[in-house]
C-alpha atoms as a PDB file:
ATOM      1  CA  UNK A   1     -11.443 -14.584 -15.039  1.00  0.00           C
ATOM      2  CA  UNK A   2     -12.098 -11.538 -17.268  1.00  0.00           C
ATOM      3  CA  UNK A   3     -10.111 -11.303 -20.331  1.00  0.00           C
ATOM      4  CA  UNK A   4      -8.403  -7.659 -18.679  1.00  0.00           C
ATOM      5  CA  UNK A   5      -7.293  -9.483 -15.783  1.00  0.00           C
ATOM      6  CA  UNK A   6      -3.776  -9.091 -15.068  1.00  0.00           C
ATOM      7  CA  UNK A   7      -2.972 -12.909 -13.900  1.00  0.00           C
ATOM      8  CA  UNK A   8       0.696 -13.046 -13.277  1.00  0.00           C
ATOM      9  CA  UNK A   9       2.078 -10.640 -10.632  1.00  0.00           C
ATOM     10  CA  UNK A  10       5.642 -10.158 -10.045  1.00  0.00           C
ATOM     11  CA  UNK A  11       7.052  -8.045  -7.211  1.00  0.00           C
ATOM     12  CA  UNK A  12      10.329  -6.630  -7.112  1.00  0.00           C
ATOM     13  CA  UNK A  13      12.585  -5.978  -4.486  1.00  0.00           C
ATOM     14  CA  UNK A  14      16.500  -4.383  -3.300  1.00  0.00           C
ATOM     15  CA  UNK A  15      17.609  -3.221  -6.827  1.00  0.00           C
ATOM     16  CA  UNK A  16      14.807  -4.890  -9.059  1.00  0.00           C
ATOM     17  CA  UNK A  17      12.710  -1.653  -9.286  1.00  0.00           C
ATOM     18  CA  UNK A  18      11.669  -2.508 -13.087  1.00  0.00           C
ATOM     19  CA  UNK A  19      11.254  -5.253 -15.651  1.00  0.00           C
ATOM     20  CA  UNK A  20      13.258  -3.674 -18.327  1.00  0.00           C
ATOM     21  CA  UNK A  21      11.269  -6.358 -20.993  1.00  0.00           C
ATOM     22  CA  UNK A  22       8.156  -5.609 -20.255  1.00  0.00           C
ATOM     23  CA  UNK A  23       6.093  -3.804 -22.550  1.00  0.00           C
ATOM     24  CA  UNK A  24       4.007  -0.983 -20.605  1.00  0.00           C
ATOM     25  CA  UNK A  25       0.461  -0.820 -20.927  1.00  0.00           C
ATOM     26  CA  UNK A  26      -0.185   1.812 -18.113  1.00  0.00           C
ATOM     27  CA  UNK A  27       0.708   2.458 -14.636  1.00  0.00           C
ATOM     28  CA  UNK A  28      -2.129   2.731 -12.164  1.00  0.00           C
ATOM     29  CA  UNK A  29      -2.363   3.345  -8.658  1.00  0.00           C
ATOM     30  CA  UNK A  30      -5.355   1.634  -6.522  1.00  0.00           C
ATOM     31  CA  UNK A  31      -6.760   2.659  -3.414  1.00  0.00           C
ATOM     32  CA  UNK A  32      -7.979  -0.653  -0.884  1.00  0.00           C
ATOM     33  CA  UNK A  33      -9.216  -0.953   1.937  1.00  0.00           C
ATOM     34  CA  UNK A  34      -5.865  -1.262   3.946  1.00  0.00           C
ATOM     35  CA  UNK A  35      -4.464   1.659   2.157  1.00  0.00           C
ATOM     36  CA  UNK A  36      -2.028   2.605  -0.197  1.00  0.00           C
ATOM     37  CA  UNK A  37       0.304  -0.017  -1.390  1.00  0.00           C
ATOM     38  CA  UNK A  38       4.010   0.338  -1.922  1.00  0.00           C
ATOM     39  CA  UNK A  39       3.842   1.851  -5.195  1.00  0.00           C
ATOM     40  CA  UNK A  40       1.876   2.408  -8.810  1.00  0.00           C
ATOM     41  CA  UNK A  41       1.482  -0.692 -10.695  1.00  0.00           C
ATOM     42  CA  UNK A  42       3.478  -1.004 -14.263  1.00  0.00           C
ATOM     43  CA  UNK A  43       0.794  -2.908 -16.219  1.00  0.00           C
ATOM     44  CA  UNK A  44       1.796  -4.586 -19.146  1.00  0.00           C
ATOM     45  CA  UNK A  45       2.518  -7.395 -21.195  1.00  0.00           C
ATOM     46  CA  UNK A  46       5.446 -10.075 -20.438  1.00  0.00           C
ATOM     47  CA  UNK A  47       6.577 -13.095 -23.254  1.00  0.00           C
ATOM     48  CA  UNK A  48       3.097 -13.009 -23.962  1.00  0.00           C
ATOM     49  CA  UNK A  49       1.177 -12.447 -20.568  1.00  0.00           C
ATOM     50  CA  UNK A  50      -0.655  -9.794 -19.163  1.00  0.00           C
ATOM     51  CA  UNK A  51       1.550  -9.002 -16.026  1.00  0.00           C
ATOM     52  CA  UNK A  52       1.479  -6.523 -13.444  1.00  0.00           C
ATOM     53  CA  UNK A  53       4.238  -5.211 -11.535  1.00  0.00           C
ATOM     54  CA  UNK A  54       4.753  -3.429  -8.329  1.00  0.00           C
ATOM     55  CA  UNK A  55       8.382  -2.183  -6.908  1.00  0.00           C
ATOM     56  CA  UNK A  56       8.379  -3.296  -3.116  1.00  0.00           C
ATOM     57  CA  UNK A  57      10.022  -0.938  -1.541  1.00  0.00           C
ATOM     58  CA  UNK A  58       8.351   2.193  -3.828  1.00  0.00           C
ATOM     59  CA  UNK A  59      11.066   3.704  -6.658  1.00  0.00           C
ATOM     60  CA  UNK A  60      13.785   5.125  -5.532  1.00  0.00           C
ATOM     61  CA  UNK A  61      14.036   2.488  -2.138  1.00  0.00           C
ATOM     62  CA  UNK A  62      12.166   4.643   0.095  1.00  0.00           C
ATOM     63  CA  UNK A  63      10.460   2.025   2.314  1.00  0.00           C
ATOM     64  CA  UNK A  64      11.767  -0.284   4.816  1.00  0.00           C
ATOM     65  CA  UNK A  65      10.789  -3.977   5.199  1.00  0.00           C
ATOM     66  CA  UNK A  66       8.968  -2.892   8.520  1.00  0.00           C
ATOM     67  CA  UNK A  67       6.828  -0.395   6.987  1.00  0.00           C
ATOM     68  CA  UNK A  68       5.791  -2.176   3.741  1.00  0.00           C
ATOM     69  CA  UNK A  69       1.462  -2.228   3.725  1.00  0.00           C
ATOM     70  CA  UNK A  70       1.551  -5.970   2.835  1.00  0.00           C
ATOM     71  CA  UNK A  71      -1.998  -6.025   2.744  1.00  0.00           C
ATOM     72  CA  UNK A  72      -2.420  -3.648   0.483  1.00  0.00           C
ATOM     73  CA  UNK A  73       0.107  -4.696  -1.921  1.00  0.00           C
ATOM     74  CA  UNK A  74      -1.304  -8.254  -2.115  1.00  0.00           C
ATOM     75  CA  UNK A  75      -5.266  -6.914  -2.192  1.00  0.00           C
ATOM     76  CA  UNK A  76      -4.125  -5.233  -4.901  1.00  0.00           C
ATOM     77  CA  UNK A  77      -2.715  -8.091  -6.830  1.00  0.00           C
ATOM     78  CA  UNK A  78      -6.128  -9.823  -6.024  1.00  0.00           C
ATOM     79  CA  UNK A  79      -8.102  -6.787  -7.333  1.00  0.00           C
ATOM     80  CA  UNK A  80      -5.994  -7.018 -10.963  1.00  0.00           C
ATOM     81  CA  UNK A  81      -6.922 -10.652 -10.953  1.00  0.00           C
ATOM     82  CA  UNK A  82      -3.735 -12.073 -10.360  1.00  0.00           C
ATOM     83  CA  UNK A  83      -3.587 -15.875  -9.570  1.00  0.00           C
ATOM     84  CA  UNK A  84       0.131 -15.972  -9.656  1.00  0.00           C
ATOM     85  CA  UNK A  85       3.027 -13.575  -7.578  1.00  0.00           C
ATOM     86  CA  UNK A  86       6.721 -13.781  -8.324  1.00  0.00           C
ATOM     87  CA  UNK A  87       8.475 -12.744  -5.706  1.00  0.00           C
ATOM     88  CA  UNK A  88      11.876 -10.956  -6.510  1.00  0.00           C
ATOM     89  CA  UNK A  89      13.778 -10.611  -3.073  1.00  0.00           C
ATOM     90  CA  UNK A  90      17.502 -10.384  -1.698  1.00  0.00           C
ATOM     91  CA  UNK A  91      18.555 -12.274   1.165  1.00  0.00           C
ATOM     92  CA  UNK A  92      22.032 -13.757   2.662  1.00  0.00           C
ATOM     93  CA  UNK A  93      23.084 -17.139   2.942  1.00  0.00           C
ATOM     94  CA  UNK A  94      23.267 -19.106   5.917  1.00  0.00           C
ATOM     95  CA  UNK A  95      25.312 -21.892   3.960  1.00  0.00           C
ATOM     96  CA  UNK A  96      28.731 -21.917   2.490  1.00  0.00           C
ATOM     97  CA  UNK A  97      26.926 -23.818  -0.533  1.00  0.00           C
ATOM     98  CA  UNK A  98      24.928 -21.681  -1.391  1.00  0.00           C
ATOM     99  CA  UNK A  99      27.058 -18.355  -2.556  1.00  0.00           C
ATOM    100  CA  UNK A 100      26.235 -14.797  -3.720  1.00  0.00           C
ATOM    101  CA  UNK A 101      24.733 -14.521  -7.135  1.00  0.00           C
ATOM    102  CA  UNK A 102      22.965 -17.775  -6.643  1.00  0.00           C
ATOM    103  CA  UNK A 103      19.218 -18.494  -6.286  1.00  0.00           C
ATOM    104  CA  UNK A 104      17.141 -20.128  -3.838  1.00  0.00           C
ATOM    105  CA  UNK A 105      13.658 -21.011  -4.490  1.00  0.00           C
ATOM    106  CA  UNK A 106      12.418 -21.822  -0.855  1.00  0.00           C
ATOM    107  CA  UNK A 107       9.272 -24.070   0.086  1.00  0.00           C
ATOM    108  CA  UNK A 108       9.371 -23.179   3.740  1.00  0.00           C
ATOM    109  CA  UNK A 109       9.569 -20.275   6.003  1.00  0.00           C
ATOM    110  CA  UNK A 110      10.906 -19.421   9.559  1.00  0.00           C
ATOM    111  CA  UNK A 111       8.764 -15.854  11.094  1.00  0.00           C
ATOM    112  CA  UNK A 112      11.421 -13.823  13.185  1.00  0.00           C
ATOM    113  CA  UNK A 113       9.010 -10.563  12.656  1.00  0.00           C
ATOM    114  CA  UNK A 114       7.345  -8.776  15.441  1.00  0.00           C
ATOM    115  CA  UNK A 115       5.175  -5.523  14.166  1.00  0.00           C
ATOM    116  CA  UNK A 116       3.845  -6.589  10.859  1.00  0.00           C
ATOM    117  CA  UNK A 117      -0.278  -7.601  10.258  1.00  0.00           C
ATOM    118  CA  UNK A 118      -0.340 -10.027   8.155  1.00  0.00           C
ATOM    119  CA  UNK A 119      -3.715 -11.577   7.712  1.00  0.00           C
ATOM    120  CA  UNK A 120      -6.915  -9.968   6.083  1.00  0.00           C
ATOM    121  CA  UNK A 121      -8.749 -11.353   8.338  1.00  0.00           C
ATOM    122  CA  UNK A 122      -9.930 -10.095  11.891  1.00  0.00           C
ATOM    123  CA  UNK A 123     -12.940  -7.490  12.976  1.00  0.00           C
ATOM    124  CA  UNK A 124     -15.895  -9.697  13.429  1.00  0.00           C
ATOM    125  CA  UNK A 125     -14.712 -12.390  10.802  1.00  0.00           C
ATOM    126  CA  UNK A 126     -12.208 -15.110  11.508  1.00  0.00           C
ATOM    127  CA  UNK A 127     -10.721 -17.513   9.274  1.00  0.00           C
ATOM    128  CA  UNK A 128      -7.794 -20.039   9.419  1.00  0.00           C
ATOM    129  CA  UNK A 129      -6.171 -21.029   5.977  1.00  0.00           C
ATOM    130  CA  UNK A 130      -3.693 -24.344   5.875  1.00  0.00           C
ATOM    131  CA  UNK A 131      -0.011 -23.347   5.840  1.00  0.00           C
ATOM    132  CA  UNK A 132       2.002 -26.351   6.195  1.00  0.00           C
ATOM    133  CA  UNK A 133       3.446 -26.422   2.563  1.00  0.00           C
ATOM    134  CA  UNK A 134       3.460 -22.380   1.807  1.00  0.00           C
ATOM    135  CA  UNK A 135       5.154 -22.025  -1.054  1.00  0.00           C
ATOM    136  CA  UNK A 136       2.718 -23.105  -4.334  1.00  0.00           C
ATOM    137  CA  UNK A 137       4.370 -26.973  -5.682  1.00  0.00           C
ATOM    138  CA  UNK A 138       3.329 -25.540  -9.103  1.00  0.00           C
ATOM    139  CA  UNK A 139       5.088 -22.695  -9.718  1.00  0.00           C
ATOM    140  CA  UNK A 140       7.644 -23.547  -7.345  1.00  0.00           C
ATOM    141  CA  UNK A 141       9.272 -26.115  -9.923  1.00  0.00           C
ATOM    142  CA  UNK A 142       8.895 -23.666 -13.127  1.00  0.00           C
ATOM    143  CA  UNK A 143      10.349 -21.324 -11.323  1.00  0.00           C
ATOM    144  CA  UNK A 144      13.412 -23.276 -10.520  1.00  0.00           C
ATOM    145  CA  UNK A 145      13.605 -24.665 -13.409  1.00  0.00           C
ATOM    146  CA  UNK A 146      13.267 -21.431 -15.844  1.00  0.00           C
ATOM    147  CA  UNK A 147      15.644 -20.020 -13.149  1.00  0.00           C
ATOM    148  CA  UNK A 148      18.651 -22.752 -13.931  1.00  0.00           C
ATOM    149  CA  UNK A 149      17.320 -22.309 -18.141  1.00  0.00           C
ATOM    150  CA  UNK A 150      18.027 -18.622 -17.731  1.00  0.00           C
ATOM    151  CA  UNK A 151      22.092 -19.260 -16.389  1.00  0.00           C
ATOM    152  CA  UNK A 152      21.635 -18.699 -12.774  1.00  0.00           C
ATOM    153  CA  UNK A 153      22.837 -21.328 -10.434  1.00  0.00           C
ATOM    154  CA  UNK A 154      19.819 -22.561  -8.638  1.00  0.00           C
ATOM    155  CA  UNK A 155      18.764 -24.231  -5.240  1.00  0.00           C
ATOM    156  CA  UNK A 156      15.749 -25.814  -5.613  1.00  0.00           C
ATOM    157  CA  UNK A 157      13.986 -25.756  -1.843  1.00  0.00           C
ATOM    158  CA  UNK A 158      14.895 -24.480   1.699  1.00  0.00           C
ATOM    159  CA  UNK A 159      13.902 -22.336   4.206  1.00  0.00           C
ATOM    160  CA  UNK A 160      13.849 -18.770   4.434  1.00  0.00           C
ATOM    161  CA  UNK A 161      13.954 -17.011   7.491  1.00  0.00           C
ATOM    162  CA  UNK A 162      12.010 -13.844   7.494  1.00  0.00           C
ATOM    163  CA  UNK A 163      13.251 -11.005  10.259  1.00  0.00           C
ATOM    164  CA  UNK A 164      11.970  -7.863  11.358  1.00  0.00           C
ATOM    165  CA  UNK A 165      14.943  -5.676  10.429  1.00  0.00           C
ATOM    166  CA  UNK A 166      16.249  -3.009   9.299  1.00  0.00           C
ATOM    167  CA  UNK A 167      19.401  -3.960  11.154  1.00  0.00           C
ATOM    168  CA  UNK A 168      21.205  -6.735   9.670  1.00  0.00           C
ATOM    169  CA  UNK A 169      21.716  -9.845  12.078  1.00  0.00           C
ATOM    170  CA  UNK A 170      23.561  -9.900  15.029  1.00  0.00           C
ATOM    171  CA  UNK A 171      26.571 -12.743  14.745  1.00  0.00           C
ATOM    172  CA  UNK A 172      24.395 -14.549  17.378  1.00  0.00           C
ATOM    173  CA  UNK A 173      22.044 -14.531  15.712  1.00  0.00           C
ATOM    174  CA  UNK A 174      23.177 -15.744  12.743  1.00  0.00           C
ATOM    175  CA  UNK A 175      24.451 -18.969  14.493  1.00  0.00           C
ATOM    176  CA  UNK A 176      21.038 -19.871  16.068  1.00  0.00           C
ATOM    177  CA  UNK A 177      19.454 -19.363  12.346  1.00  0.00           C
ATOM    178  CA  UNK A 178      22.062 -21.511  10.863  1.00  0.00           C
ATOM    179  CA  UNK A 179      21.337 -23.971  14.126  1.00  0.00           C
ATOM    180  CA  UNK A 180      17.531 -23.791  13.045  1.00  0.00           C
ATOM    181  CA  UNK A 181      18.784 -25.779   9.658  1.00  0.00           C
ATOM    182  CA  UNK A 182      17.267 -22.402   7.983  1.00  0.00           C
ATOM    183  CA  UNK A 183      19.230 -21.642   4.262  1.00  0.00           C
ATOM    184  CA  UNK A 184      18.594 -18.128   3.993  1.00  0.00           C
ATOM    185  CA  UNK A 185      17.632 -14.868   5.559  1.00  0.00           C
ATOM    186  CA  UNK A 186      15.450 -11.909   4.595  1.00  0.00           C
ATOM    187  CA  UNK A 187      13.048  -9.544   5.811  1.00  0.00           C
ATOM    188  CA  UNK A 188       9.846  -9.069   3.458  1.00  0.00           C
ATOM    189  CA  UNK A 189       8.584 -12.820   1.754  1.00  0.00           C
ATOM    190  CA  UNK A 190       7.011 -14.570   4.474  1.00  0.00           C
ATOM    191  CA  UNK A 191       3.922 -11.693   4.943  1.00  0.00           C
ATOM    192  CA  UNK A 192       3.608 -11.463   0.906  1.00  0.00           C
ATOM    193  CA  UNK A 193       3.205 -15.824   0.788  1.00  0.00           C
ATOM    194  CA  UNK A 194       0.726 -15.713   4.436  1.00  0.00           C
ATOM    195  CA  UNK A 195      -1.691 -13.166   2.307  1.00  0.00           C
ATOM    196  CA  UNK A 196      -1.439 -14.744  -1.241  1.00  0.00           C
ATOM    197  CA  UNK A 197      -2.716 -18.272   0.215  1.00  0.00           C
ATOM    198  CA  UNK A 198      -5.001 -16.366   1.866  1.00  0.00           C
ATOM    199  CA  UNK A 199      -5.984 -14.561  -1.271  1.00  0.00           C
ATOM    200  CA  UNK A 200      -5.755 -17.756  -2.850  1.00  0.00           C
ATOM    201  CA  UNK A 201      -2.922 -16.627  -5.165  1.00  0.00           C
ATOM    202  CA  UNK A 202      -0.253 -18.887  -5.981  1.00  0.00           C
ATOM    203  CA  UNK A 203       3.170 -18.174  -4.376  1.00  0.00           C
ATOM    204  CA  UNK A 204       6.795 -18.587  -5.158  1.00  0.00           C
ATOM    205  CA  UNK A 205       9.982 -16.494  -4.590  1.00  0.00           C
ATOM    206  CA  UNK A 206      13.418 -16.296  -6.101  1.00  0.00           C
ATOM    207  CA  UNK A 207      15.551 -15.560  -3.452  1.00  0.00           C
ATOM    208  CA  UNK A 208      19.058 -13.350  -4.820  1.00  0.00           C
ATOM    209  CA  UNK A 209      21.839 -14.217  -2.574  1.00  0.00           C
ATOM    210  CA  UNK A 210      23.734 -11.027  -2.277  1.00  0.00           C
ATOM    211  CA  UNK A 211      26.226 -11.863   1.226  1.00  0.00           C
ATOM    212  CA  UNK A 212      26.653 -14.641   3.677  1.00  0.00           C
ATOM    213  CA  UNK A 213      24.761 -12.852   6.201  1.00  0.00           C
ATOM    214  CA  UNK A 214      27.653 -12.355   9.829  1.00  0.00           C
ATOM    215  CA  UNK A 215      27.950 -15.970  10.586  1.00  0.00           C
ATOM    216  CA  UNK A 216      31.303 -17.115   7.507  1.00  0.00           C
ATOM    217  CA  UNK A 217      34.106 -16.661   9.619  1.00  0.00           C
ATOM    218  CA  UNK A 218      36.496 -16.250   6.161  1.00  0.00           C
ATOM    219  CA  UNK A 219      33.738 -13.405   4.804  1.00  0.00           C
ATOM    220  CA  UNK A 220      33.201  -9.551   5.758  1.00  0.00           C
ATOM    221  CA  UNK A 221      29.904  -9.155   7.209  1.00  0.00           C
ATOM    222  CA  UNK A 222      27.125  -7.907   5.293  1.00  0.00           C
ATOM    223  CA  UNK A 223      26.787  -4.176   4.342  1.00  0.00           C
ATOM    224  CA  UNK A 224      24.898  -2.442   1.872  1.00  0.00           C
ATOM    225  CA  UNK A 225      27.287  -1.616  -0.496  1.00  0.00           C
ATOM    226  CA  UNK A 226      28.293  -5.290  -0.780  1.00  0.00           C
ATOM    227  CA  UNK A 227      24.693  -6.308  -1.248  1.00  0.00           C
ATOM    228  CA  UNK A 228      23.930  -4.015  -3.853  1.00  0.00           C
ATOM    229  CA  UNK A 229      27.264  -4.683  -5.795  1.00  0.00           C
ATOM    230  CA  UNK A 230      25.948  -8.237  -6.170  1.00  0.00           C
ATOM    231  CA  UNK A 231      22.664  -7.444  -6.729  1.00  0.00           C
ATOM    232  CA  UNK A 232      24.079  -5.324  -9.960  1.00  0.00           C
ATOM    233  CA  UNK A 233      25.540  -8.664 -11.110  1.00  0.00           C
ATOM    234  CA  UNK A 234      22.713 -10.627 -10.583  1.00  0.00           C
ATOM    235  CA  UNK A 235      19.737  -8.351 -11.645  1.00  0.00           C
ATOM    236  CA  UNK A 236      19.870  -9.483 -15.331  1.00  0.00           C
ATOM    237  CA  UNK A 237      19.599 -13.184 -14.799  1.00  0.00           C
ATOM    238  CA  UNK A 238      16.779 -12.255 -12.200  1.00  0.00           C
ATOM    239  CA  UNK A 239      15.067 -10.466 -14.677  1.00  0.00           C
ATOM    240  CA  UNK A 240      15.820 -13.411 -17.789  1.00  0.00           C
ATOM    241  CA  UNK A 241      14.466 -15.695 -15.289  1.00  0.00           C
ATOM    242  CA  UNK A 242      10.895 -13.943 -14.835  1.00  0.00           C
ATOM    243  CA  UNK A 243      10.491 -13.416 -18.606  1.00  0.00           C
ATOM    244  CA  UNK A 244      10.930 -17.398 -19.171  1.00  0.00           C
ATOM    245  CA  UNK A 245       8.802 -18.052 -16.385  1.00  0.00           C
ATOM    246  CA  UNK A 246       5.825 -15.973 -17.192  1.00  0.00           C
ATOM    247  CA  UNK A 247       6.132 -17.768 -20.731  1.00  0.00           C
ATOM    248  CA  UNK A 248       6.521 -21.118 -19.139  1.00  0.00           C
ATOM    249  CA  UNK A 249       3.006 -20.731 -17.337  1.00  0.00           C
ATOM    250  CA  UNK A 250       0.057 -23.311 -18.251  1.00  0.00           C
ATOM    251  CA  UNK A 251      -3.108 -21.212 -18.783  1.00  0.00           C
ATOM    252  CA  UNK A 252      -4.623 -22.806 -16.131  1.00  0.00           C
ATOM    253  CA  UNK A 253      -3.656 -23.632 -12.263  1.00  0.00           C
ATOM    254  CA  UNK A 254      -3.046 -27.176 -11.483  1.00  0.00           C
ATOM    255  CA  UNK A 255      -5.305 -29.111  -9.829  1.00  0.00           C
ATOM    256  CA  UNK A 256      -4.211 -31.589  -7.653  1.00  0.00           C
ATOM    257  CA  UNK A 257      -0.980 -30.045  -7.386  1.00  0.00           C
ATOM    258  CA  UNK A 258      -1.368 -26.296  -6.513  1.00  0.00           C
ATOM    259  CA  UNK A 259      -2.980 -26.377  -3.372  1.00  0.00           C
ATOM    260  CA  UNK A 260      -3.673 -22.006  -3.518  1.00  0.00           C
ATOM    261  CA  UNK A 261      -6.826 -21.585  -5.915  1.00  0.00           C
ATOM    262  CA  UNK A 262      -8.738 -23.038  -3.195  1.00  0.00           C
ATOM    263  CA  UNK A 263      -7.346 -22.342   0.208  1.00  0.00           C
ATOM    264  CA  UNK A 264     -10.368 -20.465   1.540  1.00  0.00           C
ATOM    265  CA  UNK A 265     -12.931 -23.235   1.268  1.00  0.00           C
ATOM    266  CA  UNK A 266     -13.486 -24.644   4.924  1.00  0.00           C
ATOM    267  CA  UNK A 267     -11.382 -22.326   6.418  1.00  0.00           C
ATOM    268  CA  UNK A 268     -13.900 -19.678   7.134  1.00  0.00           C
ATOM    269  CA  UNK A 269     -15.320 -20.392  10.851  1.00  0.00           C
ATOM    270  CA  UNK A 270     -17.657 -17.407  11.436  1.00  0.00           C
ATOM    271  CA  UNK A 271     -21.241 -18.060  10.356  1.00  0.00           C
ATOM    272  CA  UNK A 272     -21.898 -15.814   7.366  1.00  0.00           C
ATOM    273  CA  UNK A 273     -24.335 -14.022   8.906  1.00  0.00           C
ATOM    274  CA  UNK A 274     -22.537 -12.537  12.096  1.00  0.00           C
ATOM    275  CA  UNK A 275     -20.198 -11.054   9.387  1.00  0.00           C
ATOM    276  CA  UNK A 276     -20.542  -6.674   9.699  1.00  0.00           C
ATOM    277  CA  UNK A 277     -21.550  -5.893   6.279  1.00  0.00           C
ATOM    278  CA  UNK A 278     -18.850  -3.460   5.854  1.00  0.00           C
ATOM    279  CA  UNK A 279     -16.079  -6.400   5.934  1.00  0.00           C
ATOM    280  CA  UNK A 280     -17.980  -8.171   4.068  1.00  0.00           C
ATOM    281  CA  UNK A 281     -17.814  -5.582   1.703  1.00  0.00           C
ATOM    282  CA  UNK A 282     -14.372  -4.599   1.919  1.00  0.00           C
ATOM    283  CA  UNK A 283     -13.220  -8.024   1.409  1.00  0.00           C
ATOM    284  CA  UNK A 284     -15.506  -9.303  -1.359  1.00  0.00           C
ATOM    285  CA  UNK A 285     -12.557  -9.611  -3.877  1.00  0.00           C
ATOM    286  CA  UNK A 286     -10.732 -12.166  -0.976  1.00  0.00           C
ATOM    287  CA  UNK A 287     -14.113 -13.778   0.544  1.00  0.00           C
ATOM    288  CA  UNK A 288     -16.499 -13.565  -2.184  1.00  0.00           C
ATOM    289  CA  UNK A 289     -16.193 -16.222  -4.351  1.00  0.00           C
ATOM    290  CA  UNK A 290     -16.100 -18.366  -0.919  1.00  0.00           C
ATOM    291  CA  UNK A 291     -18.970 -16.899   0.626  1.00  0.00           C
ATOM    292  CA  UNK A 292     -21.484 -17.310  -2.304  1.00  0.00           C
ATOM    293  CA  UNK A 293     -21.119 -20.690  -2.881  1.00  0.00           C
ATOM    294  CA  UNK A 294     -20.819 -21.512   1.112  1.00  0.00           C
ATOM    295  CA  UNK A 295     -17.474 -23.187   1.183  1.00  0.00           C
ATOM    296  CA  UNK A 296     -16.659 -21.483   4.419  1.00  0.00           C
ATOM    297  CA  UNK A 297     -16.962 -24.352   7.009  1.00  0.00           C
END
């Protein structure tokens, strides 16, 4: 990895438009091949690391979860050289347990989206990456455990459920969810973790509880102003968290243990030479390293 690579990405969400710590190297926008992503990226350095960081839903909250380019946010990432995404992200709780201002760091997903492409691959060139466990183990851990370091009450585990949006859940809903065994509920992570694995990036994501959702029979449902009342609370311990986990980070990924660096290898099924040159192309920074050592099947 080059020595100007930006290696740790960190991508904030509802009322994290910044990382007030880091020290600002430049902001750069980048074109790919899926268009324009959310926003520029603040480049920088973070206890230590070169980070990069990109505000999800542009400054200034101008783009809903629906409309988000996911792929070009995370081709992005991939094109800095990041090997590592922190995922900043409110949701609401779909147990009493677990309360606003807390944080989840989930290790499984539930998709509820309809409209949303989430895979690079496609047009001539198909490939099928493993998803059982997708969440990184690695940074998973650190990033519970610099969470809890950093004051926040933390939940180590669960399962997110991602829905389309905008609307909030419907108290129905919110009952099957909580019938589903799911812990919380958003509407951006799970297409950010489908592309990282598939951009073999490792993955985590501390998940803000700002409401519990429609289901708590003793709680007003969720509305905005609520959510962003709590997210005012919470955004400094969100932010204290990132900065110890960035420092926290081994140089290297993990072996054995971080399944992401190599999640492309035998999961490319289409013989390299039926690929169209111009995906090839266009998805050298994803494929490439795969491709020219013929990994892919």
């Amino acid at each position: 990895m080059s020595g100007d690579a930006y290696t740790v990405g960190i991508v904030g969400g509802s009322g994290l438009y910044g990382m007030p710590e880091l020290e600002v190297h430049e902001e750069r926008a980048i074109a790919t091949p899926f268009g324009n992503p959310s926003e520029v990226f603040v480049l920088g350095e973070l206890s230590g690391r070169r980070v990069a960081f990109l505000a999800r839903h542009g400054r200034g909250h101008r783009i809903l979860p629906s409309e988000l380019n996911f792929r070009a946010n995370i081709f992005a990432f991939k094109t800095l050289g990041a090997e590592r995404l922190i995922s900043l992200s409110a949701v609401g709780s779909l147990r009493r347990r677990y309360q606003p201002t807390h944080i989840v760091v989930p290790d499984q997903f539930i998709d509820r989206t309809r409209h949303r492409p989430d895979t690079f691959f496609g047009n001539g060139l198909a490939a099928h990456v493993a998803f059982g466990d997708p969440i990184c183990p690695a940074l998973m851990e650190i990033c519970a455990e610099q969470s809890a370091a950093a004051g926040a009450v933390v939940h180590r585990g669960g399962t997110y459920v991602c829905m389309e949006g905008p609307q909030f859940s419907t108290r129905a809903e919110s009952f099957m969810h909580r019938g589903w065994g799911a812990d919380v509920i958003g509407m951006t992570n799970l297409q950010e973790a489908k592309l990282a694995r598939e951009a073999e990036i490792c993955y985590s994501t501390l998940a803000l509880i700002t409401d519990y959702d429609c289901w708590h029979e003793e709680e007003e449902d969720v509305t905005v102003d609520a959510v962003l009342a709590v997210l005012q609370q919470n955004a400094r311990t969100a932010q204290a968290a990132v900065a110890r986990i960035v420092a926290s980070l081994p140089e290297e990924r993990q072996g054995g243990s971080c399944p992401c660096a190599n999640a492309l290898e035998h999961a490319i099924i289409t013989d390299p030479s039926a690929i169209p040159a111009s995906v090839l192309r266009d998805l050298e920074p994803i494929v490439g390293r795969v491709l020219r050592r013929g990994d892919n099947t």
